[in-house]
Protein backbone atom coordinates (compact mmCIF):
# COMPACT_ATOMS: atom_id res chain seq x y z
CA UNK A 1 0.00 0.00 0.00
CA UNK A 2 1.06 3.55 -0.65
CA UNK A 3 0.37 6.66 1.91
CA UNK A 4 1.16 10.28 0.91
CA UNK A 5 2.68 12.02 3.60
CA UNK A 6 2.38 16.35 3.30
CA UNK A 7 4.61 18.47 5.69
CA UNK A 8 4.24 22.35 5.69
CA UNK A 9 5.26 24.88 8.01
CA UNK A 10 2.68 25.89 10.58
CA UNK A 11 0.93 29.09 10.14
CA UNK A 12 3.41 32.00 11.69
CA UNK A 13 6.56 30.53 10.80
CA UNK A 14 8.32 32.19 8.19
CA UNK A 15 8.89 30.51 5.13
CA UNK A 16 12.40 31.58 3.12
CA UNK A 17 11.93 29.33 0.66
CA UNK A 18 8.09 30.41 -0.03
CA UNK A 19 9.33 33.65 -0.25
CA UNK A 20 12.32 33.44 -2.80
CA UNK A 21 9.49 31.19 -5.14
CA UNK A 22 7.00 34.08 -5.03
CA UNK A 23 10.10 36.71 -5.80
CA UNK A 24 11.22 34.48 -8.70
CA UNK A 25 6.95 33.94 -10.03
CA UNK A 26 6.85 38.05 -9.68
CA UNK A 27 10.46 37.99 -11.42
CA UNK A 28 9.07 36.05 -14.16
CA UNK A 29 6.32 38.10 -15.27
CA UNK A 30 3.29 36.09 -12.74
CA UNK A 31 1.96 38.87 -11.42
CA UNK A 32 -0.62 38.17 -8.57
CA UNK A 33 0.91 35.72 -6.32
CA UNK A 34 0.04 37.23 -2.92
CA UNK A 35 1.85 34.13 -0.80
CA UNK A 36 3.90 30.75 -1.59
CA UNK A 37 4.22 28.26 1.47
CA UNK A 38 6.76 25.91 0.62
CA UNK A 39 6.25 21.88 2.33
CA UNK A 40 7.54 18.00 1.17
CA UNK A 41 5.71 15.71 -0.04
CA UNK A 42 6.73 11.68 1.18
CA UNK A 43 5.22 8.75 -0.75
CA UNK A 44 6.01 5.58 1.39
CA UNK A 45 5.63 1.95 0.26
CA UNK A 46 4.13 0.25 3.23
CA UNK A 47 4.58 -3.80 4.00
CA UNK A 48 1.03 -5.64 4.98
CA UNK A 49 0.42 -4.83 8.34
CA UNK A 50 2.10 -0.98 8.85
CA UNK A 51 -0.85 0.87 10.62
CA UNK A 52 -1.44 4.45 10.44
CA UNK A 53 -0.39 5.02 14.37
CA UNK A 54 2.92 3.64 13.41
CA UNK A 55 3.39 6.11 10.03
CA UNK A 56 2.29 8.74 12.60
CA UNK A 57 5.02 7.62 14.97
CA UNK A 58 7.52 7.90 11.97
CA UNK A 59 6.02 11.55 10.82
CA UNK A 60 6.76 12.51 14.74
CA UNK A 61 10.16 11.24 15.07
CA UNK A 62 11.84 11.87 11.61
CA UNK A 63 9.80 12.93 8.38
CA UNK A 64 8.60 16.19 10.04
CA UNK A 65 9.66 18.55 12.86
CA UNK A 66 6.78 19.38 14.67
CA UNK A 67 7.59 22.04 16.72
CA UNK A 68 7.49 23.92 13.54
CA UNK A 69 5.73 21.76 11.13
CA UNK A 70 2.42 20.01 10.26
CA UNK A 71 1.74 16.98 8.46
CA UNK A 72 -1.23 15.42 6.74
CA UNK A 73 -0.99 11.47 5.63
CA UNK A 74 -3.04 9.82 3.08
CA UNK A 75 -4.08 6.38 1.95
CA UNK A 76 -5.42 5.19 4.58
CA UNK A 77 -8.77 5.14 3.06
């Protein structure tokens, strides 16, 4: 089975990255961009038997920093 794993910064943290993408989109002639939040996207291969409460134990203690991050997983339909 595969589960999508999103990690973005949580609201209030500044974003560099986000930043230097909307520069370059205004750079580039894309005029209207009023914010870019930059995040990863994960796409893990999971063995039978990998439950969702152990991909949330691996988003908590490597794939995303969550003092300052948020995460959203999905497959697990």
């Amino acid at each position: 089975m595969k589960v999508q794993i999103f990690v973005t910064l949580k609201p209030g943290v500044l974003d560099p990255q986000g930043r230097a993408i909307q520069h370059a989109l205004g750079g580039l002639g894309f005029a209207g961009v009023a914010d870019v939040r930059a995040g990863r996207f994960i796409e893990l291969e999971l063995a039978a038997g990998v439950s969702e409460a152990d991909v949330r134990a691996m988003c908590d203690k490597l794939l995303a920093n969550t003092v300052i991050e948020n995460y959203r997983i999905t497959g697990f339909d």
